[in-house]
PDB file of N, CA and C in Angstrom:
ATOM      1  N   UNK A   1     -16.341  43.502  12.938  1.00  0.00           N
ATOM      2  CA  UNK A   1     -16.770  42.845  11.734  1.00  0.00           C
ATOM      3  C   UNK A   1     -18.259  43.163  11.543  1.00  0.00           C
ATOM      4  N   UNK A   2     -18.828  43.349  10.178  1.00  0.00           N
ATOM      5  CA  UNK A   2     -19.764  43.928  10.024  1.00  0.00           C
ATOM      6  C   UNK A   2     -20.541  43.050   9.924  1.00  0.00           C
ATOM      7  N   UNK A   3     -21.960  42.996  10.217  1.00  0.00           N
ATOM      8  CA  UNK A   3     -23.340  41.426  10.563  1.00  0.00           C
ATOM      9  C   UNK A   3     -23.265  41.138   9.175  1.00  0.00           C
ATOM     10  N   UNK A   4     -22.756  41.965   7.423  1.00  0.00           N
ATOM     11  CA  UNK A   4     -23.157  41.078   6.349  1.00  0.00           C
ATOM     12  C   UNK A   4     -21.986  40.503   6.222  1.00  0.00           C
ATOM     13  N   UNK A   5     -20.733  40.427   6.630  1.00  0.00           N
ATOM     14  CA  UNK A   5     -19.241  39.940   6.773  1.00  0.00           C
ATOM     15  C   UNK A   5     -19.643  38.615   7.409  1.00  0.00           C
ATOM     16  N   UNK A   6     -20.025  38.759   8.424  1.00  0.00           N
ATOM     17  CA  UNK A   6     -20.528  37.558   9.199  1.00  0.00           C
ATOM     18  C   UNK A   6     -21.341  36.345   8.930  1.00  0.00           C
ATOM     19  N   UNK A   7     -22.052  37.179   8.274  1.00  0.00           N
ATOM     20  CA  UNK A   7     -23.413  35.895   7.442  1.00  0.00           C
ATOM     21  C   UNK A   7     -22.496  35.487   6.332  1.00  0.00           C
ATOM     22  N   UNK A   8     -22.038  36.477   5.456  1.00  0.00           N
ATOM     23  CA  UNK A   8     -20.875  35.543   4.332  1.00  0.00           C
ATOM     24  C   UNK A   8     -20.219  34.604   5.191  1.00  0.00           C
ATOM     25  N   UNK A   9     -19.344  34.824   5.667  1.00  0.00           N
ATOM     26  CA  UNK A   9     -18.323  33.988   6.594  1.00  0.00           C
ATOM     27  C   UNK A   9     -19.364  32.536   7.110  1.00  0.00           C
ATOM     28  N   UNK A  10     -20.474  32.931   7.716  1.00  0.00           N
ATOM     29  CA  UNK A  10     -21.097  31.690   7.939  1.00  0.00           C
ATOM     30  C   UNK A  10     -21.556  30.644   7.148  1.00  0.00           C
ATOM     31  N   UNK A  11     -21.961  31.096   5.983  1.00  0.00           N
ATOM     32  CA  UNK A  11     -22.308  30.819   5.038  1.00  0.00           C
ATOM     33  C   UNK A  11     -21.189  29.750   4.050  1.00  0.00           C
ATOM     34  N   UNK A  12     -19.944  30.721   4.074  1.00  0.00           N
ATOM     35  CA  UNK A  12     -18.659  29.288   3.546  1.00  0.00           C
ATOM     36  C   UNK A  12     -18.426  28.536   4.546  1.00  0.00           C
ATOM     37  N   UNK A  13     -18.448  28.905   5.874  1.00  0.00           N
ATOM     38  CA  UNK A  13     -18.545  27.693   6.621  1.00  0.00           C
ATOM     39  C   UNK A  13     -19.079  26.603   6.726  1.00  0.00           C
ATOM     40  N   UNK A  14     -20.585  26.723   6.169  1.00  0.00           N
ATOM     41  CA  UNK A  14     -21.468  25.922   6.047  1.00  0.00           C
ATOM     42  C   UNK A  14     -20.984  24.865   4.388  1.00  0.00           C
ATOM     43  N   UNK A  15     -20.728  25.797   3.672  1.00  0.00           N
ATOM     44  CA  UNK A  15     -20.840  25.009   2.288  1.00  0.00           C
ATOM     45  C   UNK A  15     -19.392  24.512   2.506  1.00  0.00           C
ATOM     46  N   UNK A  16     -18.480  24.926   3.647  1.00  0.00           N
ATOM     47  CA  UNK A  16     -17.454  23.545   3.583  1.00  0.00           C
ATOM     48  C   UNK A  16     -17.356  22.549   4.581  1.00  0.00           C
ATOM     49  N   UNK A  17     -18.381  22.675   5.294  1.00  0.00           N
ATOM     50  CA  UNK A  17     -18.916  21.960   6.130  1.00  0.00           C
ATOM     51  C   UNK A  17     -20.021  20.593   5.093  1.00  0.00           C
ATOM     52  N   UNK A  18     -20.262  21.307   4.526  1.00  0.00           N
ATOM     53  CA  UNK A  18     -21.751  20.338   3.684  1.00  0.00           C
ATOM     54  C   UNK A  18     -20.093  19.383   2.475  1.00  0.00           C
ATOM     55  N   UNK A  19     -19.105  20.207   1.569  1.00  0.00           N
ATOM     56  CA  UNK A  19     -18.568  19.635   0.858  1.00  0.00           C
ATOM     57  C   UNK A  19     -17.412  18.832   1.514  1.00  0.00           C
ATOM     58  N   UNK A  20     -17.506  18.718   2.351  1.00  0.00           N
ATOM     59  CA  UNK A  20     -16.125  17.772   3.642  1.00  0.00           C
ATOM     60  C   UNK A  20     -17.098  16.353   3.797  1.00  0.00           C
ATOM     61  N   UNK A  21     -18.511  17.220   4.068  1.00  0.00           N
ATOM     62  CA  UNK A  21     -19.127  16.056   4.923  1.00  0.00           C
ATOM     63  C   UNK A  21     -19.816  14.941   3.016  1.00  0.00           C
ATOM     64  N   UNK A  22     -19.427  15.776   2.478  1.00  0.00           N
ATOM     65  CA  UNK A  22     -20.204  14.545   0.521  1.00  0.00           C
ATOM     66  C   UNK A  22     -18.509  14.179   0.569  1.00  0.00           C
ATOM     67  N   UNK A  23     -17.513  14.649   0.814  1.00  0.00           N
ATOM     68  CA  UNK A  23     -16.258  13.903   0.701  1.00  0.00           C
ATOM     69  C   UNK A  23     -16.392  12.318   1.116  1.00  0.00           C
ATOM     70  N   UNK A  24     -16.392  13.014   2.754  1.00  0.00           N
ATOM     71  CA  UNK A  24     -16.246  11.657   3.679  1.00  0.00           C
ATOM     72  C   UNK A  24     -17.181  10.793   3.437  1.00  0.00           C
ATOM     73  N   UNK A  25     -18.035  10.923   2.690  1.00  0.00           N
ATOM     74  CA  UNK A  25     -19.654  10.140   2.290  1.00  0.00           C
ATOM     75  C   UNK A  25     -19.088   9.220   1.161  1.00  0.00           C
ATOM     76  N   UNK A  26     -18.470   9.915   0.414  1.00  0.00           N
ATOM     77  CA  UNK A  26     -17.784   9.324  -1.366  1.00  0.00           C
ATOM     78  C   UNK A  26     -16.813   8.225  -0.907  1.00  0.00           C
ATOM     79  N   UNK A  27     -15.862   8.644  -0.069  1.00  0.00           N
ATOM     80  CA  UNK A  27     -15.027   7.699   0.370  1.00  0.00           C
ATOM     81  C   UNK A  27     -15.575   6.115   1.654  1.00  0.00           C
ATOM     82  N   UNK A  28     -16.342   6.751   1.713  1.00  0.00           N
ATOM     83  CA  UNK A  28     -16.434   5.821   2.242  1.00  0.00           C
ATOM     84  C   UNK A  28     -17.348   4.988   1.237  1.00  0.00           C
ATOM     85  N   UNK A  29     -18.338   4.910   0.666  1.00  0.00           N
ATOM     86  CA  UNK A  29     -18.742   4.027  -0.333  1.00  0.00           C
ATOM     87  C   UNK A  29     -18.051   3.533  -1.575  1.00  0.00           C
ATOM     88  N   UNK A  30     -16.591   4.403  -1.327  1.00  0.00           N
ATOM     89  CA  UNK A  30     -15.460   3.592  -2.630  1.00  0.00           C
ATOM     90  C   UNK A  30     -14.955   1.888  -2.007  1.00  0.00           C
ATOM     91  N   UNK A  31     -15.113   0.676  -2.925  1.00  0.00           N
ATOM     92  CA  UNK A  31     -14.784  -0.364  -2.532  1.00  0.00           C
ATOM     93  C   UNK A  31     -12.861   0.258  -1.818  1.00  0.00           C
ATOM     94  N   UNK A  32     -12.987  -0.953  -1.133  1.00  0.00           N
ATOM     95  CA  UNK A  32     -11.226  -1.056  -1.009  1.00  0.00           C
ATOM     96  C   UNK A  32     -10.116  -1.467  -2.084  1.00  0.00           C
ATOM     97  N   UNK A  33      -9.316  -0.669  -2.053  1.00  0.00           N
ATOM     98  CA  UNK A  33      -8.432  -1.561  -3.386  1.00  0.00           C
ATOM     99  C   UNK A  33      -8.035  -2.571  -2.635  1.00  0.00           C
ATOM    100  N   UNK A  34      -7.866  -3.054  -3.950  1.00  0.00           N
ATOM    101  CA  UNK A  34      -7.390  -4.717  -3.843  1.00  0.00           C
ATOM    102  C   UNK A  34      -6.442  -4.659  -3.607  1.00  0.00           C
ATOM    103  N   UNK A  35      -5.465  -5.427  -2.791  1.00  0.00           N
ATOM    104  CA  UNK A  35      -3.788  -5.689  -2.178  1.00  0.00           C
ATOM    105  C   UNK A  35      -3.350  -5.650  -3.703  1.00  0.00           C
ATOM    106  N   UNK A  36      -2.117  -5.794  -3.647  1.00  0.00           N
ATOM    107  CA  UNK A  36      -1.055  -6.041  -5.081  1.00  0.00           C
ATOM    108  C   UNK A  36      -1.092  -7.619  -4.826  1.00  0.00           C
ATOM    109  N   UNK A  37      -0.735  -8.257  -5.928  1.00  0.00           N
ATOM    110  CA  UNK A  37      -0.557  -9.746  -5.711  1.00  0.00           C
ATOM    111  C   UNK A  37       0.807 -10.482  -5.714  1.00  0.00           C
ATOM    112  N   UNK A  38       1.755  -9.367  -5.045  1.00  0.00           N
ATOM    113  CA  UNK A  38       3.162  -9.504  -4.812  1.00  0.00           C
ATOM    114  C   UNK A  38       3.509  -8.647  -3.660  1.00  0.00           C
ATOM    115  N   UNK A  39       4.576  -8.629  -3.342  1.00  0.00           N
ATOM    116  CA  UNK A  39       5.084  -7.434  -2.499  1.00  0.00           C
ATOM    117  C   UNK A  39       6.910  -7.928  -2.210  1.00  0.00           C
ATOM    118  N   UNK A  40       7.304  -6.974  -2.560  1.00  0.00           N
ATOM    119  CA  UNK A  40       8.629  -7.283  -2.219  1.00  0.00           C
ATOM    120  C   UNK A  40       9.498  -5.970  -1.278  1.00  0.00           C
ATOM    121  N   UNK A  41       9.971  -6.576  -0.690  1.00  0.00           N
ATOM    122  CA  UNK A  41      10.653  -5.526   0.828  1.00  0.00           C
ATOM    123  C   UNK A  41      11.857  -5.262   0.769  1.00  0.00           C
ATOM    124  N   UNK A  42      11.981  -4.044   1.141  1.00  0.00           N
ATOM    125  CA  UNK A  42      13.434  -3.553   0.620  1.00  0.00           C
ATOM    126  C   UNK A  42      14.149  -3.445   2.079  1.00  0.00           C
ATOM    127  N   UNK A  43      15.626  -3.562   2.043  1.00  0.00           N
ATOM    128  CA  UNK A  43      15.627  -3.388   3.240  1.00  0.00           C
ATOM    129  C   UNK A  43      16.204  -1.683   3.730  1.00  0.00           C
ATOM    130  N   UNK A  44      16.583  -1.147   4.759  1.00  0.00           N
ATOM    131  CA  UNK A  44      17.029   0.109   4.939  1.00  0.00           C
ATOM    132  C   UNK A  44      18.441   0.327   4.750  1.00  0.00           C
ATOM    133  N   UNK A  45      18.812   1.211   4.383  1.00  0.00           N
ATOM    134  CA  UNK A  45      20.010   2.007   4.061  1.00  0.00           C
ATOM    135  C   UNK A  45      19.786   2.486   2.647  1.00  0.00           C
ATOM    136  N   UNK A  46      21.008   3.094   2.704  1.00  0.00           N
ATOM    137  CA  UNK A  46      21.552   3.777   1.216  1.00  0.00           C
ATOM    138  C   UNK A  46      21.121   2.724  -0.751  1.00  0.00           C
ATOM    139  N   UNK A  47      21.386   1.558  -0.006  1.00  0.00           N
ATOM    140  CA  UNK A  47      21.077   0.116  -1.335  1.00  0.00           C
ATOM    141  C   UNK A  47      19.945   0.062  -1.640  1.00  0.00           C
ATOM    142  N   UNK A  48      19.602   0.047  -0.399  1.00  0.00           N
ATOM    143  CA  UNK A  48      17.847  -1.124   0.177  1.00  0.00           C
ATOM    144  C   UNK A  48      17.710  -2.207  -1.137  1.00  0.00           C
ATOM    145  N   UNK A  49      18.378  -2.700  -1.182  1.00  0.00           N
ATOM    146  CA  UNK A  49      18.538  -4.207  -1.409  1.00  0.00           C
ATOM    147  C   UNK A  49      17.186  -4.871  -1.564  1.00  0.00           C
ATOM    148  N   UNK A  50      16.561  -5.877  -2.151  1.00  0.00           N
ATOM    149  CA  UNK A  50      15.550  -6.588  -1.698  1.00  0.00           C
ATOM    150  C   UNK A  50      16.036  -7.589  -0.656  1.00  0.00           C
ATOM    151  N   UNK A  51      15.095  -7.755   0.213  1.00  0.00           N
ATOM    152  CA  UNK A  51      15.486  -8.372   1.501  1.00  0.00           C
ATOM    153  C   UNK A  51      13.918  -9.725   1.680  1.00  0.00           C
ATOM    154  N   UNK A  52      12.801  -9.791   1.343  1.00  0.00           N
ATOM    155  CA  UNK A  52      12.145 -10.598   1.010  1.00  0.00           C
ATOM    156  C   UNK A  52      11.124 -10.324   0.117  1.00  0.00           C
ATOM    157  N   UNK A  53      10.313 -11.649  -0.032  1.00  0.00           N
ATOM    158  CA  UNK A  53       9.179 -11.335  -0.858  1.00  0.00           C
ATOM    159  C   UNK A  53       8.193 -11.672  -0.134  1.00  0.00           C
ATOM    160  N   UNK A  54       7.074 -11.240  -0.507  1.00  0.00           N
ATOM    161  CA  UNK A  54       5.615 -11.466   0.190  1.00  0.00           C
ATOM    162  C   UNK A  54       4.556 -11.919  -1.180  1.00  0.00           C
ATOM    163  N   UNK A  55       3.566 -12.724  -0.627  1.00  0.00           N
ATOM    164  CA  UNK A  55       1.933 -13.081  -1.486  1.00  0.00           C
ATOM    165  C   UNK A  55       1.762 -11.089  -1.081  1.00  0.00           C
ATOM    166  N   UNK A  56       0.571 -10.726  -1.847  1.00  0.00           N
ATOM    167  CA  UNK A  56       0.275  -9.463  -1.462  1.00  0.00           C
ATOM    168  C   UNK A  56      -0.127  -9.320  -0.647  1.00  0.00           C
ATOM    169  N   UNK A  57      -1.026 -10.007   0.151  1.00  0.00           N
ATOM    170  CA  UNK A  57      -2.311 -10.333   1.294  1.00  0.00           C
ATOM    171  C   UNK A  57      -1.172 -10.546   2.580  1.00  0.00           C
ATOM    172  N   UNK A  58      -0.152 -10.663   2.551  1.00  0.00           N
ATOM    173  CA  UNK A  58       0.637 -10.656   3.597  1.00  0.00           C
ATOM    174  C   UNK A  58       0.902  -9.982   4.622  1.00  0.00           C
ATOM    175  N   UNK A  59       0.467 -10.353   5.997  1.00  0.00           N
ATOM    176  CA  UNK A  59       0.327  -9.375   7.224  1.00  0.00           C
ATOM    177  C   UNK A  59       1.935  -8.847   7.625  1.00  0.00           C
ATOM    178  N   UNK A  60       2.911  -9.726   7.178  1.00  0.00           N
ATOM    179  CA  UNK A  60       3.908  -9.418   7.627  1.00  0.00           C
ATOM    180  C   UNK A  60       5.180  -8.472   6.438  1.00  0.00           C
ATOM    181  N   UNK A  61       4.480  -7.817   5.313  1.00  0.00           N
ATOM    182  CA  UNK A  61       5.041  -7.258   4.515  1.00  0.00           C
ATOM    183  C   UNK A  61       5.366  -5.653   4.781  1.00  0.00           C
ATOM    184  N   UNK A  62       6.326  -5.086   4.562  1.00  0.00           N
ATOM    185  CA  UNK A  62       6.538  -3.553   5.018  1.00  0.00           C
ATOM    186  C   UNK A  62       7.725  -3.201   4.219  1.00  0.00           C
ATOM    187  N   UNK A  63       7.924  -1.714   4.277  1.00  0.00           N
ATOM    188  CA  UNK A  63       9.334  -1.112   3.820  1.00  0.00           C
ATOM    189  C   UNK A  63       9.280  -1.840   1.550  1.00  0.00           C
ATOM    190  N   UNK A  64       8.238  -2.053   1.564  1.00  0.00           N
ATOM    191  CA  UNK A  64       8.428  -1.962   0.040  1.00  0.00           C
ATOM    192  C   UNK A  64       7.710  -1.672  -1.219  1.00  0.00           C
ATOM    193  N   UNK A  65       7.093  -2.545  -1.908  1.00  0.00           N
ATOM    194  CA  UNK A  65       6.263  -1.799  -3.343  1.00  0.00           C
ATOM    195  C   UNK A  65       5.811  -3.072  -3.955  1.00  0.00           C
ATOM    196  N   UNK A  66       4.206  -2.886  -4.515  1.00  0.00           N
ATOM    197  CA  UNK A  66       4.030  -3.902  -5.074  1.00  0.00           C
ATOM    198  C   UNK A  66       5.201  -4.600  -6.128  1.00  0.00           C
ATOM    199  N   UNK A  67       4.762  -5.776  -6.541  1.00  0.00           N
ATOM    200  CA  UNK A  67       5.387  -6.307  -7.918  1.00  0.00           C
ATOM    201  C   UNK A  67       4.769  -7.273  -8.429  1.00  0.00           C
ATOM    202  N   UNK A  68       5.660  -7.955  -9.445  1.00  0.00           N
ATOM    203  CA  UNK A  68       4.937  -8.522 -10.381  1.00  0.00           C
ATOM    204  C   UNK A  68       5.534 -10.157  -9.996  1.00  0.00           C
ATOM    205  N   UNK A  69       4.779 -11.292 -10.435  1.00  0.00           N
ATOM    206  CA  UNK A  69       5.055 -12.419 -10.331  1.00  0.00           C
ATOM    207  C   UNK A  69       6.470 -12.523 -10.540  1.00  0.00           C
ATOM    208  N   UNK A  70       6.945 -12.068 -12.159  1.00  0.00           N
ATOM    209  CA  UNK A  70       8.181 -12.593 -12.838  1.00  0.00           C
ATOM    210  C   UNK A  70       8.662 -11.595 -12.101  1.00  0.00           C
ATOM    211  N   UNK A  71       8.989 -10.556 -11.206  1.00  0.00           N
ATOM    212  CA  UNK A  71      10.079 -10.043 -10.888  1.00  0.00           C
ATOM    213  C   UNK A  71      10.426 -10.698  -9.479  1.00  0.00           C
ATOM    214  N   UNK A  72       9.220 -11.248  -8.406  1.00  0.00           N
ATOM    215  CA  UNK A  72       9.487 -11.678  -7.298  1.00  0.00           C
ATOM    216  C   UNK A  72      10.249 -13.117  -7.536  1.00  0.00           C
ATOM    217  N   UNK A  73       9.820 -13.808  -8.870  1.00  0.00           N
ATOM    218  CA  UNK A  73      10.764 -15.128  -8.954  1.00  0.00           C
ATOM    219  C   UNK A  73      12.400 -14.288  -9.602  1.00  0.00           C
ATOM    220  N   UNK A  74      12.129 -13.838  -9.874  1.00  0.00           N
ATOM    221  CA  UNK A  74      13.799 -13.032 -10.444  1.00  0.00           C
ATOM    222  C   UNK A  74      14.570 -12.984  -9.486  1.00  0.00           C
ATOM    223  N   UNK A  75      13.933 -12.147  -8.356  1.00  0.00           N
ATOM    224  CA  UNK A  75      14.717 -12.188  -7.136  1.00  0.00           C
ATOM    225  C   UNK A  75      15.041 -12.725  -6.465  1.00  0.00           C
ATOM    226  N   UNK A  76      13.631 -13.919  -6.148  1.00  0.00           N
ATOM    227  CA  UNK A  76      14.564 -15.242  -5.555  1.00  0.00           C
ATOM    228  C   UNK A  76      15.414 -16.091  -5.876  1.00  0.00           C
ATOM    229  N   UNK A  77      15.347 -16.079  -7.231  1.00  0.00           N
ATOM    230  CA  UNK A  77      16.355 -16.344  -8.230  1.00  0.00           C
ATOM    231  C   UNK A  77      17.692 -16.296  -8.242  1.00  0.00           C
ATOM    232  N   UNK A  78      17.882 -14.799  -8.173  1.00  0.00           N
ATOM    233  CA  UNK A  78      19.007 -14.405  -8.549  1.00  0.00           C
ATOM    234  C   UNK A  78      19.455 -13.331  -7.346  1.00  0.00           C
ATOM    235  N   UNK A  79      19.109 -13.108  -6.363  1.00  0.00           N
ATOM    236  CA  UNK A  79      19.460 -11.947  -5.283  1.00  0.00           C
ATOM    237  C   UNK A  79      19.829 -13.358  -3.671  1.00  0.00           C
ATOM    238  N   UNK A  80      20.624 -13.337  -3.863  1.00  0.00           N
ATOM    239  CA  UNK A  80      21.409 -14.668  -2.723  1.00  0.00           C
ATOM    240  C   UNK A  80      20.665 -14.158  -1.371  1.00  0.00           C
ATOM    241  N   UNK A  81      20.754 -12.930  -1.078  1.00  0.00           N
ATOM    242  CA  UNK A  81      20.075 -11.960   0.626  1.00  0.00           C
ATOM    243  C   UNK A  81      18.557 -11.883   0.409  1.00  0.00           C
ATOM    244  N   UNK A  82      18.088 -12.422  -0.921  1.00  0.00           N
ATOM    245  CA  UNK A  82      16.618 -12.062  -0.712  1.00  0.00           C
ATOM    246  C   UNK A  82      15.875 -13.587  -0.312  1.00  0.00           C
ATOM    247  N   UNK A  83      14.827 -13.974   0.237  1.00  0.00           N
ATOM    248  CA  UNK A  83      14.324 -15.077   0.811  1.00  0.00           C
ATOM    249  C   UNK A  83      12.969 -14.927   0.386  1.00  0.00           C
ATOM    250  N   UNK A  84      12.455 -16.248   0.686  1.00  0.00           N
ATOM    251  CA  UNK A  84      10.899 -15.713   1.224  1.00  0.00           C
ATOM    252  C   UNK A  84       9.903 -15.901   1.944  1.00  0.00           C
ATOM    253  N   UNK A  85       8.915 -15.088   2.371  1.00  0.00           N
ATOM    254  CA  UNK A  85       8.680 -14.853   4.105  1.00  0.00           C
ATOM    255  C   UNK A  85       8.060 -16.632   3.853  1.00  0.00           C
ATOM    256  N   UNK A  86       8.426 -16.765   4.958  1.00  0.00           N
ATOM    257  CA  UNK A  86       8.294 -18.299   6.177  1.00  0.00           C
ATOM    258  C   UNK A  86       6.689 -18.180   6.326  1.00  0.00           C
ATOM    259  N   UNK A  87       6.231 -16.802   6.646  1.00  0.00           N
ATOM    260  CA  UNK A  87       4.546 -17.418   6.907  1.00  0.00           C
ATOM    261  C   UNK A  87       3.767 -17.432   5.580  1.00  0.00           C
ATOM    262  N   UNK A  88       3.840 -16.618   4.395  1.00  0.00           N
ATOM    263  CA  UNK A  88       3.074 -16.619   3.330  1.00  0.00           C
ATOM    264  C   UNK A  88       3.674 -17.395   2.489  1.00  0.00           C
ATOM    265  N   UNK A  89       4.828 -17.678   2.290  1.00  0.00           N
ATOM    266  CA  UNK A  89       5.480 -18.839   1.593  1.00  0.00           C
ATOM    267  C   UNK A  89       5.249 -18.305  -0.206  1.00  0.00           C
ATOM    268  N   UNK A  90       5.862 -17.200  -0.591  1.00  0.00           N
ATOM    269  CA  UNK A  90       5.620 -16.598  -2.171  1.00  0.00           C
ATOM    270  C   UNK A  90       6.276 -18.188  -3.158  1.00  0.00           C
ATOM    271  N   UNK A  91       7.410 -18.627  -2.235  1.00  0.00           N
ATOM    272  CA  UNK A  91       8.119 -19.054  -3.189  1.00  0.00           C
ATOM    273  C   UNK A  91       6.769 -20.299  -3.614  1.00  0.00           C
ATOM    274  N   UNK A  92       6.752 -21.325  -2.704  1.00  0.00           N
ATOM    275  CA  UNK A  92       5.125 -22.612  -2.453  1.00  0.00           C
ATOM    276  C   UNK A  92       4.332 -22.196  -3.600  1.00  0.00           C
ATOM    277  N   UNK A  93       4.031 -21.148  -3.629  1.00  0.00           N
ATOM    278  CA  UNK A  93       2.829 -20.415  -4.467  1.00  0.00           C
ATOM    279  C   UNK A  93       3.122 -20.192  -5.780  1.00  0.00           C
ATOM    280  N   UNK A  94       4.357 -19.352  -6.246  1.00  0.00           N
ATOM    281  CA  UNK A  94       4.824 -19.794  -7.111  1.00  0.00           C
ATOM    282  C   UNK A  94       5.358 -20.615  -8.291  1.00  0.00           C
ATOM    283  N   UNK A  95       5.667 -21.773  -7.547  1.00  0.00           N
ATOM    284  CA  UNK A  95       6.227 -22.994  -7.563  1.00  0.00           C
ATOM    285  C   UNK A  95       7.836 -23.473  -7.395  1.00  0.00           C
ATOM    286  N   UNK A  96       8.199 -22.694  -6.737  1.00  0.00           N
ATOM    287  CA  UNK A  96       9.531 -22.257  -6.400  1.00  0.00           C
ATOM    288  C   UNK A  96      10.132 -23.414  -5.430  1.00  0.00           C
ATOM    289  N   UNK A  97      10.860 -23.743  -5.746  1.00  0.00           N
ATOM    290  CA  UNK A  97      11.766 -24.277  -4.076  1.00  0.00           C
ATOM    291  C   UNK A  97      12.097 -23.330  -3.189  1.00  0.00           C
ATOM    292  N   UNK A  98      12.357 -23.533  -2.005  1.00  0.00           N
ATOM    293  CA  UNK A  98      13.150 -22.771  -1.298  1.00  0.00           C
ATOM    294  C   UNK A  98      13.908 -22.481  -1.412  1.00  0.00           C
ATOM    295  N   UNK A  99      14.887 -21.335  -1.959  1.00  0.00           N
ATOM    296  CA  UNK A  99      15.912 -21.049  -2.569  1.00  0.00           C
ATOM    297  C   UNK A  99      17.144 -20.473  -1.066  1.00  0.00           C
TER     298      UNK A  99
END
């Protein structure tokens, strides 16, 4: 390899070295997004069914996708297998009974 091959080559190394390192700089001064203010959990297989609901802030939420107030009361509503989680209590918050 020829010494001006080399200095090029060093040279993009450097400028993606410098544009990685203003990446990781950007991201890190982006606030955090905010949780969703729902969460509802699907469960596994072929259906995935809703299987509970979560507040968004919920440590124990997984396997699903934010949502919206009126769809998490829909479900407790109307989906007999769907519940809701015991520690964040969506339904309490809501104003739901325990369904």
């Amino acid at each position: 390899m020829s010494a001006r091959m080399e200095l090029t080559l060093a040279r993009v190394d450097e400028r993606i070295t410098a544009v990685r390192a203003a990446d990781a700089e950007k991201a890190r001064r982006r606030p955090a997004p905010e949780p969703p203010q729902w969460w509802i959990e699907y469960g596994i297989g072929a259906r995935r069914t809703p299987e509970r609901v979560h507040t968004g802030d919920c440590p124990m939420s997984s396997r699903g996708r934010p949502a919206t107030a009126q769809s998490v009361r829909e479900i407790l509503l109307t989906v007999p297998e769907a519940v809701a989680c015991p520690l964040c209590r969506p339904d309490s918050e809501l104003g739901l009974l325990d369904t």
